[in-house]
Every structure is written in structure tokens, then in C-alpha cells.
N, C-alpha and C. Protein backbone atom coordinates (compact mmCIF):
# COMPACT_ATOMS: atom_id res chain seq x y z
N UNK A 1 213.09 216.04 233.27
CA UNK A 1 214.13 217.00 233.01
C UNK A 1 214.27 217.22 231.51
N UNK A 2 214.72 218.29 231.00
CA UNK A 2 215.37 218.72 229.89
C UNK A 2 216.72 217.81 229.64
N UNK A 3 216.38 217.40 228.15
CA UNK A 3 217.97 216.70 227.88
C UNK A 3 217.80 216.85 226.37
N UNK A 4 219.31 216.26 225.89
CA UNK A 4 219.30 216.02 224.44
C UNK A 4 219.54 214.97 224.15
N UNK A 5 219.10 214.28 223.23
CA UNK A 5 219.21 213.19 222.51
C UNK A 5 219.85 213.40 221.10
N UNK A 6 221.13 213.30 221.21
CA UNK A 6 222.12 213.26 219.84
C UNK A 6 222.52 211.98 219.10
N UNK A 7 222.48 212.06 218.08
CA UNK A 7 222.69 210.75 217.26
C UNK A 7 223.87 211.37 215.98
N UNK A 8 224.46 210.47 215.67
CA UNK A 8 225.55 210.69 214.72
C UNK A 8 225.48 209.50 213.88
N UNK A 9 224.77 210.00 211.83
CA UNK A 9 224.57 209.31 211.19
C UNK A 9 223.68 208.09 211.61
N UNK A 10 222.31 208.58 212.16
CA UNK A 10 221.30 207.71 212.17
C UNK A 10 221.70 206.69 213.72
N UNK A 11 222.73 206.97 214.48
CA UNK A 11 222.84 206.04 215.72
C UNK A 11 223.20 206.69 216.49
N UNK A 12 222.55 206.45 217.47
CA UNK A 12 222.56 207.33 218.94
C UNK A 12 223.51 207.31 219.85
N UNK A 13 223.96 208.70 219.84
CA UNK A 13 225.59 208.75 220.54
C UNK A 13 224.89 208.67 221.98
N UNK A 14 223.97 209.64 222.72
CA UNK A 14 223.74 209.46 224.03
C UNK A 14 222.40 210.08 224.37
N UNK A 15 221.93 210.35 225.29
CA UNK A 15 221.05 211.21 225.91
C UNK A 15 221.52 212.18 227.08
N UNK A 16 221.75 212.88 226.86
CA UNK A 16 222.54 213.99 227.91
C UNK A 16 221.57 214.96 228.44
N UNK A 17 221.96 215.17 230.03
CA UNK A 17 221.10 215.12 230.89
C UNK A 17 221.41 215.00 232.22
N UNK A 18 220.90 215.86 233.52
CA UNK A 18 220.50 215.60 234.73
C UNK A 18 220.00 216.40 235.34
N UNK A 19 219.35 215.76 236.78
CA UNK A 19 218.06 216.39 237.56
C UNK A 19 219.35 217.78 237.87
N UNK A 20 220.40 218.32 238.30
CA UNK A 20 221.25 219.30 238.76
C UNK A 20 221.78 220.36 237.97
N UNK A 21 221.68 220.12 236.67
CA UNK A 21 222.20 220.69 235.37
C UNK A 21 221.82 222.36 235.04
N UNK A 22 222.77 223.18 235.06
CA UNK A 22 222.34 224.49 234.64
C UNK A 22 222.26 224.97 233.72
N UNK A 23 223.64 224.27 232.56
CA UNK A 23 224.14 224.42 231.20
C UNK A 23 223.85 222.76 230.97
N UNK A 24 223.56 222.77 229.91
CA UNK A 24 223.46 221.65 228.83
C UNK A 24 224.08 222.27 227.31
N UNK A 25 225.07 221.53 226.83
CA UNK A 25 225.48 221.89 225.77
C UNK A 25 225.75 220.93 224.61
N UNK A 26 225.32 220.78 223.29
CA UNK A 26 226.05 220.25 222.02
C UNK A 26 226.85 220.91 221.18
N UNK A 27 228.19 221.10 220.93
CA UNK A 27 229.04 222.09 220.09
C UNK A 27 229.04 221.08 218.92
N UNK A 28 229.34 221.81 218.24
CA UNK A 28 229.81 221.53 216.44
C UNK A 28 230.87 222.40 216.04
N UNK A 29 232.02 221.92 215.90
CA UNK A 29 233.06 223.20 215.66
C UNK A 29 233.94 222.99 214.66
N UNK A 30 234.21 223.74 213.87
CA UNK A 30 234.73 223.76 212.43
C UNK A 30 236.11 224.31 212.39
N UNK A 31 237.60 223.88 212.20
CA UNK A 31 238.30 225.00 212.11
C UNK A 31 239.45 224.65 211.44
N UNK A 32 240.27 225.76 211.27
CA UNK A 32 241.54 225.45 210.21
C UNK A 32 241.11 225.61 208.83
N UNK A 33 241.92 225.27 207.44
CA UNK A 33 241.42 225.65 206.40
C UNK A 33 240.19 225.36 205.60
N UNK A 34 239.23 226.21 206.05
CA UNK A 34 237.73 225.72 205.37
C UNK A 34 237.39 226.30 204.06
N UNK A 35 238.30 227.40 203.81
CA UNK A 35 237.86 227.70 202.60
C UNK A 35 239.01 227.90 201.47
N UNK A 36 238.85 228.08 200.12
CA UNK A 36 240.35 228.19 199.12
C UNK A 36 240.96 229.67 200.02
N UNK A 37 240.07 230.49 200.12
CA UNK A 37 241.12 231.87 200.22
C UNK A 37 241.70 231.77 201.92
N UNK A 38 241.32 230.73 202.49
CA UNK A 38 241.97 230.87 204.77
C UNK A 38 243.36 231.20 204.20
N UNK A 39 243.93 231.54 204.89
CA UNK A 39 245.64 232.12 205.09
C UNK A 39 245.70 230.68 206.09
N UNK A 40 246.33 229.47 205.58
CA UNK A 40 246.29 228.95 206.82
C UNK A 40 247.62 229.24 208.15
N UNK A 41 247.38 228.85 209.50
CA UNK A 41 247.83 229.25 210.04
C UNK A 41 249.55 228.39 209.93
N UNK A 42 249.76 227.06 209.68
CA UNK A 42 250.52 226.37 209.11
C UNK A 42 250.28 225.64 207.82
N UNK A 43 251.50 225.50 207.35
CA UNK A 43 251.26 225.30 205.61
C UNK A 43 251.08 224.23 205.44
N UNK A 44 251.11 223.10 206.30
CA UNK A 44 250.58 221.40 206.41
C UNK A 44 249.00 221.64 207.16
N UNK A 45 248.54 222.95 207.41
CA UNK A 45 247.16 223.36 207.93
C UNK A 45 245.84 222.25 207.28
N UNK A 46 245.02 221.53 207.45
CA UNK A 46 244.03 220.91 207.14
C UNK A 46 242.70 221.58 207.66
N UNK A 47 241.18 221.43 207.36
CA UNK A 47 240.04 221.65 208.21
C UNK A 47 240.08 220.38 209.56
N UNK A 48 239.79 220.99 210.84
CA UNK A 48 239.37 220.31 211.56
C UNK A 48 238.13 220.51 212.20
N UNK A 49 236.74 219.28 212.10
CA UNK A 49 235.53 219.02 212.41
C UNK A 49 235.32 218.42 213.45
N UNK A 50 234.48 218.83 214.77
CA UNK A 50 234.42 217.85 215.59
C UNK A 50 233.40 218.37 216.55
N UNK A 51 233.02 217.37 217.59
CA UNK A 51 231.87 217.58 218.46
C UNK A 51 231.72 217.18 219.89
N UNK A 52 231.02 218.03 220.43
CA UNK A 52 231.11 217.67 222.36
C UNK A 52 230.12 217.65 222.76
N UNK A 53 229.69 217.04 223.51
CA UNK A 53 228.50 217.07 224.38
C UNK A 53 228.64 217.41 226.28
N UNK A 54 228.22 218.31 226.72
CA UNK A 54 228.23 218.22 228.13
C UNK A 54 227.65 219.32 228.48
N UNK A 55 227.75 219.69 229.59
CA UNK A 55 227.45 220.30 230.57
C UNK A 55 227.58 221.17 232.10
N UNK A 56 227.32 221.44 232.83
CA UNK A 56 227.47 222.34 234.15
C UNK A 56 226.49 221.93 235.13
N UNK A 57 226.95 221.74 236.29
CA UNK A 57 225.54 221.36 237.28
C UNK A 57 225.59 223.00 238.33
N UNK A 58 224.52 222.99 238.65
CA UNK A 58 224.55 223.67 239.58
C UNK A 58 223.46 223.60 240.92
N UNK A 59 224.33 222.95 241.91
CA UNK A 59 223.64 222.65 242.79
C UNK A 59 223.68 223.44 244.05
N UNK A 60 222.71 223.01 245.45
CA UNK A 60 223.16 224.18 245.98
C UNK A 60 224.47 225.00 247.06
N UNK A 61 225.51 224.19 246.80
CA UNK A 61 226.82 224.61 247.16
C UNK A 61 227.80 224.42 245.86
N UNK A 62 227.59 225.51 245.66
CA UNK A 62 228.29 226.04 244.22
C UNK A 62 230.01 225.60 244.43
N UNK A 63 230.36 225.27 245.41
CA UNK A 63 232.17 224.75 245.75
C UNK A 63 231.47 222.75 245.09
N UNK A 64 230.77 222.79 244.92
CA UNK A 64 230.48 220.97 244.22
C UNK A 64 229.73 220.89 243.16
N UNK A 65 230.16 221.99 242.32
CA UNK A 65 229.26 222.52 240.97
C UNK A 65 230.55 221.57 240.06
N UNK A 66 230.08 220.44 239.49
CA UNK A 66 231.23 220.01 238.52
C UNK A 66 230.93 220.41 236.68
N UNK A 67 232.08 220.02 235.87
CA UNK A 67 231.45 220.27 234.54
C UNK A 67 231.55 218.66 234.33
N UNK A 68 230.41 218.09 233.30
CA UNK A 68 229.82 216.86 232.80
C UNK A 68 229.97 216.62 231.30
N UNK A 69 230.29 215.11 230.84
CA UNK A 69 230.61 214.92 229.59
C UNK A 69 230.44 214.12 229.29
N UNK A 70 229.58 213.80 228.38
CA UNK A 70 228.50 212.58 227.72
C UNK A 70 229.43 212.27 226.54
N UNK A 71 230.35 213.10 225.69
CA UNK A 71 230.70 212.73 224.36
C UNK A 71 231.85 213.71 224.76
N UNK A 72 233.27 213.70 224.90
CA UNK A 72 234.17 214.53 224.65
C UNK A 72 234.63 214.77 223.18
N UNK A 73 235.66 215.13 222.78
CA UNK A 73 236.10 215.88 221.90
C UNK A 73 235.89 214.77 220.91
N UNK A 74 234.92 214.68 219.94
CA UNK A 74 235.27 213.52 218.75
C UNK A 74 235.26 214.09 217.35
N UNK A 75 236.23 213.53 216.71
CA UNK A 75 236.11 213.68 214.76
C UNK A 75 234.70 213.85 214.30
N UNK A 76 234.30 214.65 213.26
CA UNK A 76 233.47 214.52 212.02
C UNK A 76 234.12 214.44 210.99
N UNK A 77 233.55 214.22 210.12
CA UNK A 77 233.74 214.69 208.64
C UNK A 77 232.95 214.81 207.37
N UNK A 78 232.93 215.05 206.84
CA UNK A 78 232.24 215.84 205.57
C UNK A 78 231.36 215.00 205.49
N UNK A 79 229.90 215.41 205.53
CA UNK A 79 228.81 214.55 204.95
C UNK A 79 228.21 213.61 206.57
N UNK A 80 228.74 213.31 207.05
CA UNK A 80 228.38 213.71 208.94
C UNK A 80 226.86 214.06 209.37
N UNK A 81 225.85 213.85 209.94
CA UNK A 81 225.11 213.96 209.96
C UNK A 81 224.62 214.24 211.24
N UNK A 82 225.04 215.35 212.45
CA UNK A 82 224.35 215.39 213.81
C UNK A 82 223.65 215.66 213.75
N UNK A 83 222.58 214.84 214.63
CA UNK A 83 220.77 215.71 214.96
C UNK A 83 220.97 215.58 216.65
N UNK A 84 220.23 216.94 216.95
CA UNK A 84 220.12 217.12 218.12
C UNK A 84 218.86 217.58 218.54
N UNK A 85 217.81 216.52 219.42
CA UNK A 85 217.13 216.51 220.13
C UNK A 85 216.34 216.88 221.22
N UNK A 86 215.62 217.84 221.24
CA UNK A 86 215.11 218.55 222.84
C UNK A 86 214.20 217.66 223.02
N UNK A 87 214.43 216.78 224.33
CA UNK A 87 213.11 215.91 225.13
C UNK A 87 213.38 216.05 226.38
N UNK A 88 212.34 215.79 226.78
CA UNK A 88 211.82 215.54 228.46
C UNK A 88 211.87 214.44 228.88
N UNK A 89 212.74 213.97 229.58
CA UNK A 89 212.96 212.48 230.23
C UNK A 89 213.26 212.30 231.52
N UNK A 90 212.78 211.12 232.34
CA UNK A 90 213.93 210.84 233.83
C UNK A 90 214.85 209.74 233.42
N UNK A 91 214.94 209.70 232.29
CA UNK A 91 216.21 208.79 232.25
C UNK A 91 217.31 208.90 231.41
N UNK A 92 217.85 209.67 231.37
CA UNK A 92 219.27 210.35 230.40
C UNK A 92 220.31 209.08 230.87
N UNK A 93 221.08 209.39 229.99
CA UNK A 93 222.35 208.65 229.99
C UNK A 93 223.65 208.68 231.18
């Protein structure tokens, strides 16, 4: 199967992955004040960095199609290092 192998700063968060999977996903998402000129949206406003790993199965009774999550919502920060991986494996995480 298709999976990813993500690591954060040189150590391996997981291998994400399965034989049912339709979506496979790694986000990286950036938000709040990233730059001098953002209007922020509150005036205690900070940048917030962070990352997900998962997925969608789709099998063949779509009423037992669940969504999957190898890494939920976690912190980065500046200088952070995700690599993300395309391999072929039968053994994901």
C-alpha cells in the first residue's frame, strides 16, 4: 500500500497508512499573526503552527467509511523540521 512516513526533527512521528484508505493526508497549517502588517484578529493574537496526519477509508459499504488519525492536532514551531515520505509498505502504523 501507499503510506507516509513523517518524522518531526529527525524522529519518526509514524507511518500512516491502510489496505482501505481513499484519502491519506499530512497538513501543515500556519495561522494568526504571521506577518508585521496581519490586522490581527485579537490584540493578544500570536502565530499558530501545527500538524495532522490522517485519513478516510473507503470501503465497500460507504455507511462504515470512518475518518483515521495517526497524529492529531500537534504544536510546531519555528525552525521545526517535517519531512514527509511516499513509500510502499504492508506495514504502516
Amino acid at each position: 500500500m501507499i503510506a507516509l512516513e513523517v518524522s518531526l526533527n529527525g524522529k519518526r512521528v509514524c507511518v500512516a497508512g491502510a489496505d482501505d484508505l481513499g484519502v491519506l493526508s499530512a497538513n501543515v497549517t500556519a495561522c494568526g499573526k504571521l506577518g508585521s502588517r496581519t490586522v490581527p484578529y485579537r490584540p493578544d493574537e500570536t502565530a499558530e503552527i501545527h500538524y495532522s496526519i490522517g485519513g478516510l477509508t473507503s470501503r465497500p459499504d460507504p455507511k462504515k467509511d470512518v475518518h483515521v488519525r495517526w497524529k492529531s492536532v500537534a504544536r510546531l514551531r519555528v525552525g521545526d523540521v517535517i519531512q514527509v515520505r511516499i513509500v510502499e509498505t504492508d506495514r504502516p502504523d
